[in-house]
PDB file of N, CA and C in Angstrom:
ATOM      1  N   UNK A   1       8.567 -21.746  17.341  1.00  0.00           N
ATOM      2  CA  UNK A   1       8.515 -21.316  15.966  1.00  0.00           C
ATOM      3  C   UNK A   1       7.567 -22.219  15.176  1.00  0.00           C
ATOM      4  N   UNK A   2       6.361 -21.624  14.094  1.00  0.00           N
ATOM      5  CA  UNK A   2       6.011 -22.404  13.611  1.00  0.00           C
ATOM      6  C   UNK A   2       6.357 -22.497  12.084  1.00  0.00           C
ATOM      7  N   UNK A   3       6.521 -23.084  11.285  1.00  0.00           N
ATOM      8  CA  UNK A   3       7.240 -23.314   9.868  1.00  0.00           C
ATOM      9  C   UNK A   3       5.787 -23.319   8.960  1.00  0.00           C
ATOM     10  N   UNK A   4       5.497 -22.566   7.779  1.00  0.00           N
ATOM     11  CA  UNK A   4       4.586 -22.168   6.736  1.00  0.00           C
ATOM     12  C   UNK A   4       5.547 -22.038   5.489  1.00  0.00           C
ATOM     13  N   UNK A   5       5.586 -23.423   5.071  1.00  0.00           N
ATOM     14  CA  UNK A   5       5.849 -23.354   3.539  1.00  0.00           C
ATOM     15  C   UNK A   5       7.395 -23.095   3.975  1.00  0.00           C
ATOM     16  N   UNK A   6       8.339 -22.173   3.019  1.00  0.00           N
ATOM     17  CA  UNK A   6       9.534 -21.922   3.325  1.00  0.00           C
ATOM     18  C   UNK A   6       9.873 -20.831   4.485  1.00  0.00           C
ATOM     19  N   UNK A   7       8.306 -19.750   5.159  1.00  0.00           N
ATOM     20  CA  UNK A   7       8.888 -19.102   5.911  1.00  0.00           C
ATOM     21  C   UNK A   7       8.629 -19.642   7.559  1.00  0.00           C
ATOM     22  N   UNK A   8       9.462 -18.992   8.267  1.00  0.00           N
ATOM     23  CA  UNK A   8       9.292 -19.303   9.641  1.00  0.00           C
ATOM     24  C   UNK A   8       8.110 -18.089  10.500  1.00  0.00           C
ATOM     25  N   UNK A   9       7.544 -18.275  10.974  1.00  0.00           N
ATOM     26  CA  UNK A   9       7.111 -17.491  11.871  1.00  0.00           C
ATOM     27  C   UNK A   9       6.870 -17.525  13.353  1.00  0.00           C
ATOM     28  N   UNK A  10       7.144 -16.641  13.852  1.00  0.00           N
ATOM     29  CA  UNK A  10       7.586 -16.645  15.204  1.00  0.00           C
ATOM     30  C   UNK A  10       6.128 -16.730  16.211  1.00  0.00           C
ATOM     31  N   UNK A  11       6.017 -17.406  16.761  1.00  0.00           N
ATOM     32  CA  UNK A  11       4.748 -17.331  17.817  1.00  0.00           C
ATOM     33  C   UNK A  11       4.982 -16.392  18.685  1.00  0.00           C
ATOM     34  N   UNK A  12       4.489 -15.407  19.332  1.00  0.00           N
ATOM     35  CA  UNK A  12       4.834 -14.449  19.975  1.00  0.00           C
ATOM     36  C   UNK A  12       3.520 -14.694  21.180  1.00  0.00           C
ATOM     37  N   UNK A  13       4.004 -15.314  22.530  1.00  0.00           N
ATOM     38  CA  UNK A  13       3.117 -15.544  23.622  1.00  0.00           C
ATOM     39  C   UNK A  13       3.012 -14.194  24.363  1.00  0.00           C
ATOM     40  N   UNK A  14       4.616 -13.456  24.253  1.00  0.00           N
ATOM     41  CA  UNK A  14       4.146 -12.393  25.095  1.00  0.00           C
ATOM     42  C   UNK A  14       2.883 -11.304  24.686  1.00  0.00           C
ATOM     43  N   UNK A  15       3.007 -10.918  23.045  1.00  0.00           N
ATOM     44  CA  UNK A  15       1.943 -10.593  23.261  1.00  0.00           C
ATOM     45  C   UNK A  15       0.476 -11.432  23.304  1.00  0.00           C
ATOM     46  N   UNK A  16       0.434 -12.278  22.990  1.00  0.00           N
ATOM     47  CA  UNK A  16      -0.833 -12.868  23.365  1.00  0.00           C
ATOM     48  C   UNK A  16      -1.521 -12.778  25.322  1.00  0.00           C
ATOM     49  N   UNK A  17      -0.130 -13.065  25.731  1.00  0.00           N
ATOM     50  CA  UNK A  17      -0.771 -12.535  27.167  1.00  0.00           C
ATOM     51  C   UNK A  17      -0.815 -10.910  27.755  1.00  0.00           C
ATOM     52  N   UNK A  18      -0.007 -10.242  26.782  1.00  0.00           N
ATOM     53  CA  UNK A  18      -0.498  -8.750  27.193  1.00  0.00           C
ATOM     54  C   UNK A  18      -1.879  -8.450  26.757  1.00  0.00           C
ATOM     55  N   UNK A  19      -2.132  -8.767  25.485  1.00  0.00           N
ATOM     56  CA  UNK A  19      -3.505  -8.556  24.805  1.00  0.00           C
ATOM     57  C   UNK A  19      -4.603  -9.247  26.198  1.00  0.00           C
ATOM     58  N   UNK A  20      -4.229 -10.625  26.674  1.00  0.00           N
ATOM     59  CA  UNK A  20      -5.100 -11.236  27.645  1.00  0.00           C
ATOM     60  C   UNK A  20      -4.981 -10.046  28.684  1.00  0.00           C
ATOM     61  N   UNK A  21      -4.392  -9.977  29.377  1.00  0.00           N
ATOM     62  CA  UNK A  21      -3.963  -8.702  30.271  1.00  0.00           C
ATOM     63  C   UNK A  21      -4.959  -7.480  30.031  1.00  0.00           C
ATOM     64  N   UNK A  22      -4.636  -6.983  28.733  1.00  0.00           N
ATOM     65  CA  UNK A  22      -5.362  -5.366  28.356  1.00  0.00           C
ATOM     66  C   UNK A  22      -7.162  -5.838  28.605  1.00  0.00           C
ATOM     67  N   UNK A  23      -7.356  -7.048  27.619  1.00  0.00           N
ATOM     68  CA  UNK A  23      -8.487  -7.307  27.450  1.00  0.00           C
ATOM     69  C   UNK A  23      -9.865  -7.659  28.958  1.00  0.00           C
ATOM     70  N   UNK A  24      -8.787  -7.534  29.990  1.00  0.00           N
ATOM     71  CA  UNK A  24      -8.931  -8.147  31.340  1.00  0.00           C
ATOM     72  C   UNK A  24      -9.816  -7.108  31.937  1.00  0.00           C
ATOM     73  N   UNK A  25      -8.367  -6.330  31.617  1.00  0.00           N
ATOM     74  CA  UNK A  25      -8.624  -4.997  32.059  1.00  0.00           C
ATOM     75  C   UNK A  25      -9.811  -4.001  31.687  1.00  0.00           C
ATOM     76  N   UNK A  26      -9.855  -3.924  30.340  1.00  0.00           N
ATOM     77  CA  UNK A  26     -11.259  -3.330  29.924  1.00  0.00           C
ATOM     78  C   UNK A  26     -12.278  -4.222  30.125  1.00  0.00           C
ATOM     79  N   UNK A  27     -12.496  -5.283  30.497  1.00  0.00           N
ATOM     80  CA  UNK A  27     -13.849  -6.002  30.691  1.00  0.00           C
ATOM     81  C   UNK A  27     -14.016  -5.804  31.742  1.00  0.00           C
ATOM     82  N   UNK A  28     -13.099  -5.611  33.209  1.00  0.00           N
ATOM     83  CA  UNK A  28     -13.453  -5.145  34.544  1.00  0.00           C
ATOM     84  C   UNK A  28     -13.634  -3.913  34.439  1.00  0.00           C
ATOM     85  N   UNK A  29     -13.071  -3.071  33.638  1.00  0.00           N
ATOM     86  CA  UNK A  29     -13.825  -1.553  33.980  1.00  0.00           C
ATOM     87  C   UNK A  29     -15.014  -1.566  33.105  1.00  0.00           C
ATOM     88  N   UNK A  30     -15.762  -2.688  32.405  1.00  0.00           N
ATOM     89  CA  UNK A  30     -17.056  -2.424  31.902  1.00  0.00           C
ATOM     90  C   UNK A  30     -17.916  -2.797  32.963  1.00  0.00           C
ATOM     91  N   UNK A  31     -17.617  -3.318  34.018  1.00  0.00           N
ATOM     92  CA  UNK A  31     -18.689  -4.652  35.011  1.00  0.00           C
ATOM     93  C   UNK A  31     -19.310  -3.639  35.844  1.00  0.00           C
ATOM     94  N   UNK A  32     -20.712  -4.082  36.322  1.00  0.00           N
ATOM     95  CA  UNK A  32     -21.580  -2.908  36.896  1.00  0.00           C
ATOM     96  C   UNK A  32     -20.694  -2.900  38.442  1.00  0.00           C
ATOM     97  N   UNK A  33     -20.775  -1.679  38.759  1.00  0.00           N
ATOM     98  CA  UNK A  33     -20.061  -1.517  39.827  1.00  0.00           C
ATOM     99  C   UNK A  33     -20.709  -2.185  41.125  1.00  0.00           C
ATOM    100  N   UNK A  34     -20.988  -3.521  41.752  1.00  0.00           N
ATOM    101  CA  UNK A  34     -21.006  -4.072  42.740  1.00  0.00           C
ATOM    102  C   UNK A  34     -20.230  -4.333  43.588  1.00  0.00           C
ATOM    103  N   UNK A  35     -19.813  -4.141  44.915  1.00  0.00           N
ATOM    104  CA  UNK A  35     -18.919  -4.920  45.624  1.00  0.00           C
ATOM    105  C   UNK A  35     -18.183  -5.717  45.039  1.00  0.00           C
ATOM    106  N   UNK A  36     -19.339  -7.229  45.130  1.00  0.00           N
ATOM    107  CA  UNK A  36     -18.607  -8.655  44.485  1.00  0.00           C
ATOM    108  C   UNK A  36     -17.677  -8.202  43.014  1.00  0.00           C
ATOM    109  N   UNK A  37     -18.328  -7.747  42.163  1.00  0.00           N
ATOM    110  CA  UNK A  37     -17.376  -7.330  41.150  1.00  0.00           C
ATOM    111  C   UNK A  37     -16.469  -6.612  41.281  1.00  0.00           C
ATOM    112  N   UNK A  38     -16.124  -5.475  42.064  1.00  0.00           N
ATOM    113  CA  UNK A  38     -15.187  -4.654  42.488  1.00  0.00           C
ATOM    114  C   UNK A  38     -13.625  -6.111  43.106  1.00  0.00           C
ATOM    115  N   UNK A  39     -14.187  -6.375  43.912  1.00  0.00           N
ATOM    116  CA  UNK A  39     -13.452  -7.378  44.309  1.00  0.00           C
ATOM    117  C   UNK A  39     -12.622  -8.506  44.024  1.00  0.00           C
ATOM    118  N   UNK A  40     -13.756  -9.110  43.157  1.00  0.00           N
ATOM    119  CA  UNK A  40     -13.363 -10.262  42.363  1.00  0.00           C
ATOM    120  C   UNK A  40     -12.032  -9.114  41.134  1.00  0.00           C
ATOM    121  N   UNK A  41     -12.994  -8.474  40.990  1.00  0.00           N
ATOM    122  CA  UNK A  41     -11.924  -7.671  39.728  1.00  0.00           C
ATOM    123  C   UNK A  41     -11.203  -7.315  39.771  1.00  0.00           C
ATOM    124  N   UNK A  42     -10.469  -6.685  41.190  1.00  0.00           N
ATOM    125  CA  UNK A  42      -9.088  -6.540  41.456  1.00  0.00           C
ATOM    126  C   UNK A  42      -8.420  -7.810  41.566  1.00  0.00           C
ATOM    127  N   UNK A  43      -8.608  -8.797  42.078  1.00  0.00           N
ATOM    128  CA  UNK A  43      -8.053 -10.350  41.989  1.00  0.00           C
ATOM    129  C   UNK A  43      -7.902 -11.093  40.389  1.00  0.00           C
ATOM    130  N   UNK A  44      -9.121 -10.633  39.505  1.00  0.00           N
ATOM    131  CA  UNK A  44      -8.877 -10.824  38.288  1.00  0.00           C
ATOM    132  C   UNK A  44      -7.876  -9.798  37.621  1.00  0.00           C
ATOM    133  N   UNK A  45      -7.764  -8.459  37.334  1.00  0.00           N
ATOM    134  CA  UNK A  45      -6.974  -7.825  37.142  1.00  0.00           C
ATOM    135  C   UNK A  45      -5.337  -8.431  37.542  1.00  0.00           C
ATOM    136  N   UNK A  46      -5.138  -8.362  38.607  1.00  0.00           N
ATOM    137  CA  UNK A  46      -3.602  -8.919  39.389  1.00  0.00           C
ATOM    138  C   UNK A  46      -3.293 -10.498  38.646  1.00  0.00           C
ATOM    139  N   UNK A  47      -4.651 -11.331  38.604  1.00  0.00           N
ATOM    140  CA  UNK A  47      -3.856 -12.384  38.066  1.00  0.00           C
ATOM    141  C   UNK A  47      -3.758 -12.479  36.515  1.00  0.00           C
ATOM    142  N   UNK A  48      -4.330 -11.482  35.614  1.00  0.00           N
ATOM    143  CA  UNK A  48      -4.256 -11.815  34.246  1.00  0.00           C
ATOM    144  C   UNK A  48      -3.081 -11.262  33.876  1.00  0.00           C
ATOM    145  N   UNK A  49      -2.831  -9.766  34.588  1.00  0.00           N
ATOM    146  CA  UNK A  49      -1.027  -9.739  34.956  1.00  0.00           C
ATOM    147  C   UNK A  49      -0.023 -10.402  34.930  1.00  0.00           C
ATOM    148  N   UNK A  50      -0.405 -11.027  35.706  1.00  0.00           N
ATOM    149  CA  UNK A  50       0.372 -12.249  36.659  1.00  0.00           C
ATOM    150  C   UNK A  50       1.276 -12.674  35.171  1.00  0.00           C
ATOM    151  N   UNK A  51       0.340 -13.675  34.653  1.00  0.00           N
ATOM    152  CA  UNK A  51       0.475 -14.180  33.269  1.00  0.00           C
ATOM    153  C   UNK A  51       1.423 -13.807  32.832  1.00  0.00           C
ATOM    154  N   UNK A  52       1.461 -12.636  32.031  1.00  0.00           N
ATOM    155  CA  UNK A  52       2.324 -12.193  30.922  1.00  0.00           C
ATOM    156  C   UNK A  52       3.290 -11.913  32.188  1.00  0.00           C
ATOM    157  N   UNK A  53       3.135 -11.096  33.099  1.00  0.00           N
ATOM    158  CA  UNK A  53       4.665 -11.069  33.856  1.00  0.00           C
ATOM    159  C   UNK A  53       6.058 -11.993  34.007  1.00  0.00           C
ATOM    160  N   UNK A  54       5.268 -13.085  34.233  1.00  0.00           N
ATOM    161  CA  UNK A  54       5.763 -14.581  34.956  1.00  0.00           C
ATOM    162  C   UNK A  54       6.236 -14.978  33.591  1.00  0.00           C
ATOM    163  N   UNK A  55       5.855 -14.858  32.674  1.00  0.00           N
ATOM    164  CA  UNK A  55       5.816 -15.285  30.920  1.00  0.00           C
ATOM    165  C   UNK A  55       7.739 -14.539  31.101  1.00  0.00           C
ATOM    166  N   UNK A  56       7.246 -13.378  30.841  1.00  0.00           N
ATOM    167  CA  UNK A  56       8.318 -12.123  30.262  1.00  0.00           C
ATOM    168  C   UNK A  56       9.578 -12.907  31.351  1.00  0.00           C
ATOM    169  N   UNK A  57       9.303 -13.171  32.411  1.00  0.00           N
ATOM    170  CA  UNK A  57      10.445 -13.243  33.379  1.00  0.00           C
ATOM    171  C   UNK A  57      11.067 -14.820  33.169  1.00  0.00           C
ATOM    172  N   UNK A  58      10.489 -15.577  32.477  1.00  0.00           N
ATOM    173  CA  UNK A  58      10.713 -16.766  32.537  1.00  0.00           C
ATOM    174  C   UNK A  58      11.440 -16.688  30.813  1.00  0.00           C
ATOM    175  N   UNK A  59      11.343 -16.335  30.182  1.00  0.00           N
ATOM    176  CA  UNK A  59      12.238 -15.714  29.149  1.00  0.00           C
ATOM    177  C   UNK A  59      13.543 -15.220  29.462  1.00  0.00           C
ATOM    178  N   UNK A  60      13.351 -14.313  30.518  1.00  0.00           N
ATOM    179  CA  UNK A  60      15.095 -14.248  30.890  1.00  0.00           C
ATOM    180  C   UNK A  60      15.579 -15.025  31.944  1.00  0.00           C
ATOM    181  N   UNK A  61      15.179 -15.805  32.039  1.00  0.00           N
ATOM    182  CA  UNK A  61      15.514 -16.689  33.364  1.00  0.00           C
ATOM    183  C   UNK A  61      16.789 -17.575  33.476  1.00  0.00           C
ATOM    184  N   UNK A  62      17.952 -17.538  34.792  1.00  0.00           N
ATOM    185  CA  UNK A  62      18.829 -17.792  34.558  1.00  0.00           C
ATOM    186  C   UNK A  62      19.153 -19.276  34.472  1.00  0.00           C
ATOM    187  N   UNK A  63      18.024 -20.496  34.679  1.00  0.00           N
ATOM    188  CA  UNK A  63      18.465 -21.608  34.846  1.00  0.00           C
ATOM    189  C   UNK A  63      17.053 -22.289  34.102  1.00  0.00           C
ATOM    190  N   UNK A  64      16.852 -23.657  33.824  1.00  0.00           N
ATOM    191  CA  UNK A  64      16.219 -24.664  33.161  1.00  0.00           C
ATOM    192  C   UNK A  64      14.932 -24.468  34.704  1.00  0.00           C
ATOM    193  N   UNK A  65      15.516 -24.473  35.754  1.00  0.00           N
ATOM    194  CA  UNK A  65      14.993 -24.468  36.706  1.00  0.00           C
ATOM    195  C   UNK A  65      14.356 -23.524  37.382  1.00  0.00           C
ATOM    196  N   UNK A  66      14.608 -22.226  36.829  1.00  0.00           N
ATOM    197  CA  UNK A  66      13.760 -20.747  37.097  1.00  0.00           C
ATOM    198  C   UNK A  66      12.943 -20.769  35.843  1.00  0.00           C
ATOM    199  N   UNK A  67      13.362 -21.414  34.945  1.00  0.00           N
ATOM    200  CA  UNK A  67      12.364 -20.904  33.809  1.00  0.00           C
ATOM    201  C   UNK A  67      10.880 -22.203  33.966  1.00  0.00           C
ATOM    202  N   UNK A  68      11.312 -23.275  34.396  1.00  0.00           N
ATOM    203  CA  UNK A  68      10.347 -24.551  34.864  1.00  0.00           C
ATOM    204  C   UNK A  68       9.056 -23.321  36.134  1.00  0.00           C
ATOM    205  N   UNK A  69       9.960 -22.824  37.240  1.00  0.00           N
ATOM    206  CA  UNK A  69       8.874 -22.993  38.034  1.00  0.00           C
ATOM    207  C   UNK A  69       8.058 -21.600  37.283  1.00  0.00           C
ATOM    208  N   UNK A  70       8.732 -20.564  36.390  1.00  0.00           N
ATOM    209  CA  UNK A  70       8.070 -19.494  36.318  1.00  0.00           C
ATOM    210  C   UNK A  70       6.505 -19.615  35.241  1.00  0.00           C
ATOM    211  N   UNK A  71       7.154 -20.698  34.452  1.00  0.00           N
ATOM    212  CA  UNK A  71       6.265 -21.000  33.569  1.00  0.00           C
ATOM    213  C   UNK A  71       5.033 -21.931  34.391  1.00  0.00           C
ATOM    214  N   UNK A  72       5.260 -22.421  35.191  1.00  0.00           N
ATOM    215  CA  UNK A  72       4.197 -23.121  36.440  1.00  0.00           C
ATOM    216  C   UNK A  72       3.348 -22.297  36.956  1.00  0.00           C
ATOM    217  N   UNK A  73       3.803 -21.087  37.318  1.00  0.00           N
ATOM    218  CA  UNK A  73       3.203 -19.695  37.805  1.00  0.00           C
ATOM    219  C   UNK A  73       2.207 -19.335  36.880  1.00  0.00           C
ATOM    220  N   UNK A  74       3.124 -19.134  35.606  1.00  0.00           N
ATOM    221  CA  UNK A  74       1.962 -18.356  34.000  1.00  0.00           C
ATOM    222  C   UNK A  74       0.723 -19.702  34.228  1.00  0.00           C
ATOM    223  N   UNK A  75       0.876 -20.623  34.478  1.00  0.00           N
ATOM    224  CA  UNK A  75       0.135 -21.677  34.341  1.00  0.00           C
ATOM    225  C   UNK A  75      -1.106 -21.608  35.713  1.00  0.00           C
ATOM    226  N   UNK A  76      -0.628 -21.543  36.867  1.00  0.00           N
ATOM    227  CA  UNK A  76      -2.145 -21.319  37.676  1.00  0.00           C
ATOM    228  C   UNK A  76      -2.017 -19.784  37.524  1.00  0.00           C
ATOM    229  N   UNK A  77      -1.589 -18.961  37.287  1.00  0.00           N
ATOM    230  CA  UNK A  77      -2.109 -17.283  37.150  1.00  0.00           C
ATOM    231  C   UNK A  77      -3.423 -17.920  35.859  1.00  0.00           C
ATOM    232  N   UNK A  78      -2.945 -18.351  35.389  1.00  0.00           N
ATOM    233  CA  UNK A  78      -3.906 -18.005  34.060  1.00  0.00           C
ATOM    234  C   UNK A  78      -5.531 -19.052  34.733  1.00  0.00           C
ATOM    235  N   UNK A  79      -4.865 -20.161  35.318  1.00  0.00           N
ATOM    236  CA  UNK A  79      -5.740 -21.096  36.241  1.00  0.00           C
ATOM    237  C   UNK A  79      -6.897 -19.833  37.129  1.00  0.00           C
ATOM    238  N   UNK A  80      -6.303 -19.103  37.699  1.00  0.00           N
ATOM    239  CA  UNK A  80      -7.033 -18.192  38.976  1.00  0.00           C
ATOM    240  C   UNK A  80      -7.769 -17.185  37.982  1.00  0.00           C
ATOM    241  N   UNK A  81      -6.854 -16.871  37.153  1.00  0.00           N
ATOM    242  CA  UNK A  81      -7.690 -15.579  35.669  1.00  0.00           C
ATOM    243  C   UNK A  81      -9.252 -16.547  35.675  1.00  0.00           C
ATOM    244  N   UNK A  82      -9.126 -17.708  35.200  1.00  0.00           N
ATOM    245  CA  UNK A  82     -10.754 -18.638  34.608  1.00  0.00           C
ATOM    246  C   UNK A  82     -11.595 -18.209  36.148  1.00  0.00           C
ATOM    247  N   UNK A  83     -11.033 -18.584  37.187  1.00  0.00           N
ATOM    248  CA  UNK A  83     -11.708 -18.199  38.726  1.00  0.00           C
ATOM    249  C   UNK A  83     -12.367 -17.299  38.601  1.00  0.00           C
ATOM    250  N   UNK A  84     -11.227 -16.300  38.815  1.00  0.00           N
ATOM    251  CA  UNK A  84     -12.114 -14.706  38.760  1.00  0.00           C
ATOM    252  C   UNK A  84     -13.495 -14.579  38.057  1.00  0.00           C
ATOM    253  N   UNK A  85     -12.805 -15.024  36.489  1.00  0.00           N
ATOM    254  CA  UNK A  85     -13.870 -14.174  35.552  1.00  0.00           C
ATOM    255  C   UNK A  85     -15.065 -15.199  36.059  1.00  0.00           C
ATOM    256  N   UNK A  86     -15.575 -16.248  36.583  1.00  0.00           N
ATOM    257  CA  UNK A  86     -16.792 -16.928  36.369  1.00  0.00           C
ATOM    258  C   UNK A  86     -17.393 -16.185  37.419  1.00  0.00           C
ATOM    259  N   UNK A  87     -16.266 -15.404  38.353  1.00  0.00           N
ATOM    260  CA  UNK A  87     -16.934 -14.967  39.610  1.00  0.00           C
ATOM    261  C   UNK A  87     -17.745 -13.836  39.272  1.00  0.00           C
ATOM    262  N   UNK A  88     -16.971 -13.228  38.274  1.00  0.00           N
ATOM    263  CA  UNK A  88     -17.747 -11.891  37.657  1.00  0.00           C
ATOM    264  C   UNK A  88     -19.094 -11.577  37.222  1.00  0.00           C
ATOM    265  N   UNK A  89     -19.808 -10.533  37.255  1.00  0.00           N
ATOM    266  CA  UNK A  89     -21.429 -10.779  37.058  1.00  0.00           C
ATOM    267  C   UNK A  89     -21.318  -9.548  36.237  1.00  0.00           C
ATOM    268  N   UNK A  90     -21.273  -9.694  34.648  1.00  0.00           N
ATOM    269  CA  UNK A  90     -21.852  -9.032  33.415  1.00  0.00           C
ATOM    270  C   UNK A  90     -22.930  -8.549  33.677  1.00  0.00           C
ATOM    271  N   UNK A  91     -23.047  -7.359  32.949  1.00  0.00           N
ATOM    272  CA  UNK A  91     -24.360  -7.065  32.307  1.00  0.00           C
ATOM    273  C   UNK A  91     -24.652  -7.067  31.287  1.00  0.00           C
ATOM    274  N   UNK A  92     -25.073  -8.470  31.058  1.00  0.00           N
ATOM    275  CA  UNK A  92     -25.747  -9.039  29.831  1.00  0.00           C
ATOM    276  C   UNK A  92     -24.171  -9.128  28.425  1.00  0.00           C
ATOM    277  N   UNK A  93     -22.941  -9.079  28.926  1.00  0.00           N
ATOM    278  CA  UNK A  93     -22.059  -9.377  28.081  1.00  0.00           C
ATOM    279  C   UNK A  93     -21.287 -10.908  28.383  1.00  0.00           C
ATOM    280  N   UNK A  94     -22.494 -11.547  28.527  1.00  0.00           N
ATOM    281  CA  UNK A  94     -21.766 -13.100  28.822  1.00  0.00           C
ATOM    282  C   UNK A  94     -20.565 -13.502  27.626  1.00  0.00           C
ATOM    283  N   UNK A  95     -21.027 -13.033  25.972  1.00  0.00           N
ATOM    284  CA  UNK A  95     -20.083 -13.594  25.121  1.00  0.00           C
ATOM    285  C   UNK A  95     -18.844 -13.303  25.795  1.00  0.00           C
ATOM    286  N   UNK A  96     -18.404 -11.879  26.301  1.00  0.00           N
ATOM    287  CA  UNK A  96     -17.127 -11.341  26.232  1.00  0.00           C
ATOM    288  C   UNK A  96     -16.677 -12.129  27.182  1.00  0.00           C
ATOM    289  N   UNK A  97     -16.938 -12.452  27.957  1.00  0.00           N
ATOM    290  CA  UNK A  97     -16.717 -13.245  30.026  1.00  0.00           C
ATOM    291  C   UNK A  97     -16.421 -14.697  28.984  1.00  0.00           C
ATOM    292  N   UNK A  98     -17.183 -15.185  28.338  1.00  0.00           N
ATOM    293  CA  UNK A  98     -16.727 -16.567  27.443  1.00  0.00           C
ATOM    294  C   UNK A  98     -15.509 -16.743  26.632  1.00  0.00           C
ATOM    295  N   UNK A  99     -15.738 -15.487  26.080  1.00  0.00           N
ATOM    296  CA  UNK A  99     -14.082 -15.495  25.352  1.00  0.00           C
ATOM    297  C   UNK A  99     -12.718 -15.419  25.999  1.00  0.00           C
ATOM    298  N   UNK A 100     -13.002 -14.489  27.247  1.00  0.00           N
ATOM    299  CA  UNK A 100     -12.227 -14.608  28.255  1.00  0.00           C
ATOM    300  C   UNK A 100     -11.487 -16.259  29.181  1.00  0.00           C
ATOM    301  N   UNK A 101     -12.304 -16.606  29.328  1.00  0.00           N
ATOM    302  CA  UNK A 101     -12.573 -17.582  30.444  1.00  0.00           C
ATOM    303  C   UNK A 101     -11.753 -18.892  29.001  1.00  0.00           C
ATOM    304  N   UNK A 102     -12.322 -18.446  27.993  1.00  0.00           N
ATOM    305  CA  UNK A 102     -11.620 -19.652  26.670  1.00  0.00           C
ATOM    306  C   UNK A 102     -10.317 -19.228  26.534  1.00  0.00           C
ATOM    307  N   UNK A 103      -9.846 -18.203  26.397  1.00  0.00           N
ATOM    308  CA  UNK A 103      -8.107 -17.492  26.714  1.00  0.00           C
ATOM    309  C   UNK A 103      -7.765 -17.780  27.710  1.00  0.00           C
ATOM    310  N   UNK A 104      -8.249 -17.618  28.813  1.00  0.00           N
ATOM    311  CA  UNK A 104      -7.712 -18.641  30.106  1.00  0.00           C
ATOM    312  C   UNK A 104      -7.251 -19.820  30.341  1.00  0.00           C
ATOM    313  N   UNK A 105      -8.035 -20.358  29.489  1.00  0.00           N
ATOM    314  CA  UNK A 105      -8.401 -22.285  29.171  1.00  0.00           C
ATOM    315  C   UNK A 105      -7.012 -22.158  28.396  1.00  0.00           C
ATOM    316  N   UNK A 106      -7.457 -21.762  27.061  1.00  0.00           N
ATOM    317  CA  UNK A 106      -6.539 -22.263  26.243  1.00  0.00           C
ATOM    318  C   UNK A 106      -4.553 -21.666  26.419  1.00  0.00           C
ATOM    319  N   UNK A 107      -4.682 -20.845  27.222  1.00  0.00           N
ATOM    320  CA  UNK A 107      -3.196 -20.237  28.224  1.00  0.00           C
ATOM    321  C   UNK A 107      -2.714 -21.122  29.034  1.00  0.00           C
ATOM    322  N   UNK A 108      -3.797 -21.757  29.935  1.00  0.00           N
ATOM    323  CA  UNK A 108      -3.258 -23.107  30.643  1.00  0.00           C
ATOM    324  C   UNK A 108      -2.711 -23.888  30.027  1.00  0.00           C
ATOM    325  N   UNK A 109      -3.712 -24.208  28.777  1.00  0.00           N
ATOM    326  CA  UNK A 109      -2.946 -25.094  28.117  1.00  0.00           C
ATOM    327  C   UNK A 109      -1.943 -25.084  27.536  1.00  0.00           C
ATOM    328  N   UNK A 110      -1.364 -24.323  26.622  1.00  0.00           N
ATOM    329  CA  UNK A 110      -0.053 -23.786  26.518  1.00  0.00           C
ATOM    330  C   UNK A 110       1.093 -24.426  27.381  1.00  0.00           C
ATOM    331  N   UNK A 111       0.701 -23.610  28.399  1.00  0.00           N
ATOM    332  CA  UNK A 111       1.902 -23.327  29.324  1.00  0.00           C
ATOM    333  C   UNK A 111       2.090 -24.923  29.785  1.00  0.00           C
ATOM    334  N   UNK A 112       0.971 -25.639  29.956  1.00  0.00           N
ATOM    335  CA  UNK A 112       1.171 -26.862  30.584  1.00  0.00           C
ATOM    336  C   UNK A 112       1.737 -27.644  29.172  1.00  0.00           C
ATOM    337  N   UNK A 113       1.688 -26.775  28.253  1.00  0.00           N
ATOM    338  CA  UNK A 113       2.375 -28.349  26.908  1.00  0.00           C
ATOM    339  C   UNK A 113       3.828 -27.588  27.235  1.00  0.00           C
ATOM    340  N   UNK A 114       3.685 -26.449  27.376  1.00  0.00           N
ATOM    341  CA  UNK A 114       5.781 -25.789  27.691  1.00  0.00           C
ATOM    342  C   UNK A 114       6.068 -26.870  28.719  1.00  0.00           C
ATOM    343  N   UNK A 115       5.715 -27.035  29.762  1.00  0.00           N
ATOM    344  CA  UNK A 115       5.885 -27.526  31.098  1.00  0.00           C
ATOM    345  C   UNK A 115       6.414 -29.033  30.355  1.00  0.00           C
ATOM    346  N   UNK A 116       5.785 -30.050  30.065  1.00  0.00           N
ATOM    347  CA  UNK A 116       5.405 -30.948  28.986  1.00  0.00           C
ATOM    348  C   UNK A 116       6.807 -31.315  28.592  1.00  0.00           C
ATOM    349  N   UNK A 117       7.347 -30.089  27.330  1.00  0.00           N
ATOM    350  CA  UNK A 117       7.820 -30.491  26.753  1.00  0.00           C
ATOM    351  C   UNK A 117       9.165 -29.714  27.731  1.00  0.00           C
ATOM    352  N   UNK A 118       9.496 -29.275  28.664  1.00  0.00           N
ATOM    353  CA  UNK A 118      10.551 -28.950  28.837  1.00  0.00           C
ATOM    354  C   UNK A 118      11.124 -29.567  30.183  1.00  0.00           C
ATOM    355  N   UNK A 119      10.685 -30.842  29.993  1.00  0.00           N
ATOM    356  CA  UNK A 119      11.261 -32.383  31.422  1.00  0.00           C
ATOM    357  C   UNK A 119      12.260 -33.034  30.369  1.00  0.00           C
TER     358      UNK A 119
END
């Protein structure tokens, strides 16, 4: 939760990693259809998934200790998401592959300050 003045507002990760997820998704169905991109992009697709899945499940999780390793998971899924996308070869939309690859970054990080703060 973050606190603004007298109101509270709620940080909401899940959607931030569905949006990462959707956004995944339409940048691999923009990529010129090559092999290597075909490839890489199903591996990118599955792991930007990954993310919000592992997220959602670690929310209902029945112990300190399912919710530790699930959030470890959101943490290299989002690790393998930065992989993919550098593997990816744009046409000529490097910004979008940057913004990506910085949602990746900054998802790791996240998850590794959850990790952090929940020893």
């Amino acid at each position: 939760m973050l606190k603004t003045g007298e109101t509270t507002v709620r940080y909401d990760l899940e959607s931030r990693t569905l949006k990462f997820a959707d956004d995944v998704s339409q940048y691999v169905n923009s990529l010129p259809v090559k092999t290597s991109n075909i490839e890489n992009g199903k591996q990118l697709v599955r792991s930007a998934g990954s993310v919000g899945a592992n997220y959602i499940e670690a929310n209902e999780s029945l112990s300190k200790k399912d919710f530790v390793m699930r959030i470890k998971i959101c943490r290299k899924e989002a690790k393998e998401s930065r992989f993919w996308l550098r593997l990816t070869k744009p046409n000529g939309d490097i910004e979008r592959q940057e913004q990506l690859i910085q949602e990746a970054t900054e998802l790791t990080k996240i998850f590794g300050s959850i990790l952090e703060k929940s020893k």
